[in-house]
Protein backbone atom coordinates (compact mmCIF):
# COMPACT_ATOMS: atom_id res chain seq x y z
CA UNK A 1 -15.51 -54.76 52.74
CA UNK A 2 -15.94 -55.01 49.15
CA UNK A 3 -13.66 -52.99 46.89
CA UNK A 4 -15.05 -51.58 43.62
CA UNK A 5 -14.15 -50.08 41.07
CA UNK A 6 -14.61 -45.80 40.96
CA UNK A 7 -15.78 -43.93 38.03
CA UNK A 8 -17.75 -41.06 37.05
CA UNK A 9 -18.53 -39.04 33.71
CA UNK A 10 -17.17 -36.19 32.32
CA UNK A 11 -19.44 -33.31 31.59
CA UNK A 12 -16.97 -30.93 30.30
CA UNK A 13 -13.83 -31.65 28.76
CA UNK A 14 -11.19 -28.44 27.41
CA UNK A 15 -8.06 -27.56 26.45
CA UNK A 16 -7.22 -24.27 27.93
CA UNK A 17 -5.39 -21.56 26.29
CA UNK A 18 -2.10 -22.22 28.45
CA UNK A 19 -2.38 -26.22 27.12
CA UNK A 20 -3.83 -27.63 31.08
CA UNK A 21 -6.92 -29.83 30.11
CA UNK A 22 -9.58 -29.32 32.62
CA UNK A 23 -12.10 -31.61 33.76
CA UNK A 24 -15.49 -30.69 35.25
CA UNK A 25 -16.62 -33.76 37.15
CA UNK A 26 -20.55 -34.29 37.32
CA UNK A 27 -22.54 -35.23 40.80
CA UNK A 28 -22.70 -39.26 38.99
CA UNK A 29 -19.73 -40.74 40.49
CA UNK A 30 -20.86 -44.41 41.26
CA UNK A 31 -18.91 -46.29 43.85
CA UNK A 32 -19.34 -50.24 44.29
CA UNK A 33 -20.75 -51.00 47.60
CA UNK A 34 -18.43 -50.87 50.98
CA UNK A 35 -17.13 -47.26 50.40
CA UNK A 36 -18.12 -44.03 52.86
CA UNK A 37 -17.85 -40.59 52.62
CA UNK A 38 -19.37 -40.05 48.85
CA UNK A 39 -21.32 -37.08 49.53
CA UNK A 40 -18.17 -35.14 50.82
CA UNK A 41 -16.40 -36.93 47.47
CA UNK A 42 -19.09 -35.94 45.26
CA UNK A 43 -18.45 -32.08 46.37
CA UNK A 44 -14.91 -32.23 45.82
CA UNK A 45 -15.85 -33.27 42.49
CA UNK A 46 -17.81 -30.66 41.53
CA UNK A 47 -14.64 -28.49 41.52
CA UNK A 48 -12.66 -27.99 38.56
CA UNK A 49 -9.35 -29.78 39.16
CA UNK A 50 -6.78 -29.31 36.12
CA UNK A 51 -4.57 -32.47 35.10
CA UNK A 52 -1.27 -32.50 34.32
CA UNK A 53 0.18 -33.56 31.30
CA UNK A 54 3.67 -34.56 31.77
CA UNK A 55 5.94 -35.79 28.50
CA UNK A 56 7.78 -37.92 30.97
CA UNK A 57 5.03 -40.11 32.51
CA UNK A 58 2.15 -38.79 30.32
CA UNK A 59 3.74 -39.16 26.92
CA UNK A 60 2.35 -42.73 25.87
CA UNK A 61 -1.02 -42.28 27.88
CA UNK A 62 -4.38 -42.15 26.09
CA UNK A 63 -6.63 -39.11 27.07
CA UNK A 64 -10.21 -39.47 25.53
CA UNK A 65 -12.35 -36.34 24.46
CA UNK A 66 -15.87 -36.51 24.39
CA UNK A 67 -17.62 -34.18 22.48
CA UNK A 68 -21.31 -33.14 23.54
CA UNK A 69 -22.56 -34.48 19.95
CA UNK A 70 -21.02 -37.43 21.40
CA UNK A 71 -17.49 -37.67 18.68
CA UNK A 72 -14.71 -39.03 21.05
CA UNK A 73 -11.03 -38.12 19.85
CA UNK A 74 -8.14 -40.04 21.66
CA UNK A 75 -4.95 -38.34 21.42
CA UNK A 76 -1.52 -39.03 23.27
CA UNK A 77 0.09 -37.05 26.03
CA UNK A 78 2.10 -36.64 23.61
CA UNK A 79 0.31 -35.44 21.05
CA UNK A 80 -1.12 -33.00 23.14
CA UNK A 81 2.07 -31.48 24.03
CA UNK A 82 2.77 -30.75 20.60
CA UNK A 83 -0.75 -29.24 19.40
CA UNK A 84 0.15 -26.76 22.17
CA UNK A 85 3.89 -26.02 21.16
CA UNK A 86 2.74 -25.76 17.50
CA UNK A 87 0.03 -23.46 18.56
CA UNK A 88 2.72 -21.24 20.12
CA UNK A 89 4.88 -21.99 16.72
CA UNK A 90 1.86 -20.62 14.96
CA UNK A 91 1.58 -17.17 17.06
CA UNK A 92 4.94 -16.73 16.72
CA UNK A 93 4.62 -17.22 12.52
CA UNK A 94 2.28 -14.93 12.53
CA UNK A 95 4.13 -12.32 14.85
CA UNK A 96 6.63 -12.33 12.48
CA UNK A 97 5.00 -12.59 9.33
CA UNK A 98 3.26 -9.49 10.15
CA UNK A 99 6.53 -7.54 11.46
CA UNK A 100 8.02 -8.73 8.13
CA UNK A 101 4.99 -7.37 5.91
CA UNK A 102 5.28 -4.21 7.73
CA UNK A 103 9.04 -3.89 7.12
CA UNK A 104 8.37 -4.66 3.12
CA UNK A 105 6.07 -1.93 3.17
CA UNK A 106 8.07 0.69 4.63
CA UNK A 107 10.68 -0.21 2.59
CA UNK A 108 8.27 0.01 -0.60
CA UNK A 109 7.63 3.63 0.69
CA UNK A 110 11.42 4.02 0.74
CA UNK A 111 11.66 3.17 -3.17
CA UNK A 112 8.06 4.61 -3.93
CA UNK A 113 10.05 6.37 -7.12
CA UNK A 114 10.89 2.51 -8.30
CA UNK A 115 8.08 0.69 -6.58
CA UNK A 116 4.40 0.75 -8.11
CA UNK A 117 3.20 -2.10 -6.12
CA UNK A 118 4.14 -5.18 -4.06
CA UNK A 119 1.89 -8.45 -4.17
CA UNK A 120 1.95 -11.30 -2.00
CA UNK A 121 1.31 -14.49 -3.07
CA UNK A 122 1.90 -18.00 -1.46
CA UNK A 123 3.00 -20.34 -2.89
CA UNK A 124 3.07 -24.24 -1.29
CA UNK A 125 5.91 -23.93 1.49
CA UNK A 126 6.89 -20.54 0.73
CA UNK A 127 5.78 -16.87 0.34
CA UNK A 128 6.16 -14.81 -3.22
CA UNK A 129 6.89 -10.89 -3.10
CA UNK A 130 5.80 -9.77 -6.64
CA UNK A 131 7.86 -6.18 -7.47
CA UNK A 132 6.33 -4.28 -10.10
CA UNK A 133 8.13 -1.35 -10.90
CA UNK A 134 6.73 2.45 -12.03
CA UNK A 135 8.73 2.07 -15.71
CA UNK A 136 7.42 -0.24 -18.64
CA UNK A 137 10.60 -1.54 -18.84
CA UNK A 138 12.93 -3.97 -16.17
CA UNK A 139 14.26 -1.54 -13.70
CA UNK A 140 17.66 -2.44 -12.87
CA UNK A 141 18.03 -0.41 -9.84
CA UNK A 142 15.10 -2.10 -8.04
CA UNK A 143 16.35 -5.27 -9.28
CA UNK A 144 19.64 -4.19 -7.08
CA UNK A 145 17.48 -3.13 -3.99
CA UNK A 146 15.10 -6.37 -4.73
CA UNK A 147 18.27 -8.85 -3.73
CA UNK A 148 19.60 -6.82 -1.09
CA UNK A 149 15.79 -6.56 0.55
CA UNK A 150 15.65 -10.81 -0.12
CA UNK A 151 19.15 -11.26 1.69
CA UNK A 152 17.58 -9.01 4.71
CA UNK A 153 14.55 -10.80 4.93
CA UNK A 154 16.01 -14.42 4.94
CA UNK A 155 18.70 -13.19 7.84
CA UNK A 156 16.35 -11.25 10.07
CA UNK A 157 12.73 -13.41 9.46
CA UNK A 158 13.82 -16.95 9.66
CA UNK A 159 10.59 -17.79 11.37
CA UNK A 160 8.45 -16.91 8.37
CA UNK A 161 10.02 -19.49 6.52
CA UNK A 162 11.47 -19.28 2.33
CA UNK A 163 10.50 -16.21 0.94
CA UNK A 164 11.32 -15.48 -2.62
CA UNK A 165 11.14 -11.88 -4.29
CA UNK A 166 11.50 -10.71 -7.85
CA UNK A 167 10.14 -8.27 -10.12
CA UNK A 168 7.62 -8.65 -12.62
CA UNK A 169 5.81 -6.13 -15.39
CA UNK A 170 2.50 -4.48 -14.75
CA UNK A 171 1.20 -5.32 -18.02
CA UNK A 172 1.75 -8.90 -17.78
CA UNK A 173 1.05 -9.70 -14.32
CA UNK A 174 -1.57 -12.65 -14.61
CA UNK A 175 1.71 -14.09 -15.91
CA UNK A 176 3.08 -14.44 -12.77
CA UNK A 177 0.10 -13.69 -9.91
CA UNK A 178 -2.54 -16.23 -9.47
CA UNK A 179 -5.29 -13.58 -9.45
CA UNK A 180 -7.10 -15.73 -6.54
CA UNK A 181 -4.20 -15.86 -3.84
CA UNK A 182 -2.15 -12.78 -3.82
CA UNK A 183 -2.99 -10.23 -1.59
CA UNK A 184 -1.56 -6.18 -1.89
CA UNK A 185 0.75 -5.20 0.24
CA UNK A 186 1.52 -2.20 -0.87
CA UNK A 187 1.01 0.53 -3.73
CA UNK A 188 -1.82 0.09 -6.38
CA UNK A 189 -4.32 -2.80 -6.42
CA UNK A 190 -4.44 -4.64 -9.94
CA UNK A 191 -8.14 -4.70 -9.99
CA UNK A 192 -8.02 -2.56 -12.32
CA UNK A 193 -5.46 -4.44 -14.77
CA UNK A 194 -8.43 -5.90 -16.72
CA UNK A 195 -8.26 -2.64 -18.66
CA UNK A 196 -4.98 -2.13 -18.77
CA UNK A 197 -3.07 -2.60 -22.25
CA UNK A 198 -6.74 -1.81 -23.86
């Protein structure tokens, strides 16, 4: 009996949500001569059957993806693992990012007698809270709340990464803001700051 060698072509090729690739086989296996049994092999084949991807055995082993307009990608075991742990890394960002916006804007309507608005702006590896206060001039008791609201958010947000806060003045804000990147989190929006100071 000859011995052959046994492959077969991949029709459908994912990464599911919880990071288990699964592999829909197609009817085409092709067995070298001497081997029985294919039609009951060829139905167990049409099955889905999900892979493992173990860090310990898996880690250095190539898996190939091949893209219906025919781009392959060949990533790692490895590298899989960690798309999937920095997808979670990226939910969790987000989870907190938005638990910390929320807790500057409740604490914006806290100080609504100091606070006129608060921008957001990023800024290459770290967020910018822009305070601008209700007076024309620096107000020194927002100032005080400012720092004690940075030293909270640092403690209690690590995952969101640096954040730095400060105040600025409404009439020079495109000073400070780049007017295509910051986004309102609360109080006025400075659209209207084209006519201010006319």
């Amino acid at each position: 009996m000859a011995f052959g060698v046994r492959c077969w072509e991949t029709e459908n090729l994912t990464v599911a949500a919880t990071c288990t690739i699964i592999i829909k086989l197609s009817s085409n296996a092709c067995w070298s001569q001497g081997l029985t049994g294919l039609k009951d092999m060829t139905a167990d084949m049409e099955k889905k059957s999900a892979i493992h991807v173990r860090e310990s055995q898996d880690g250095d082993r190539n898996f190939v993806f091949h893209l219906s307009d025919n781009d392959l990608f060949v990533r790692t075991g490895r590298q899989l693992i960690e798309a999937c742990q920095l997808n979670i890394s990226i939910d969790l960002w987000k989870q907190e990012l938005d638990l910390m916006f929320a807790y500057v804007m409740d604490w914006c309507g806290k100080k609504h007698i100091h606070v006129r608005t608060c921008l957001c702006e990023p800024r290459r590896a770290r967020l910018v809270l822009h305070f601008i206060p209700k007076s024309d001039g620096f107000d020194f008791d927002l100032a005080d709340g400012i720092t004690e609201l940075d030293c909270y958010l640092s403690r209690n947000f690590k995952n969101v990464g640096l954040v730095e806060a400060g105040q600025i003045p409404w009439a020079e804000m495109e000073r400070f803001v780049n007017p295509n990147l910051f986004f309102v989190i609360y109080g006025e929006h400075p659209t209207a700051h084209a006519t201010v100071g006319t």
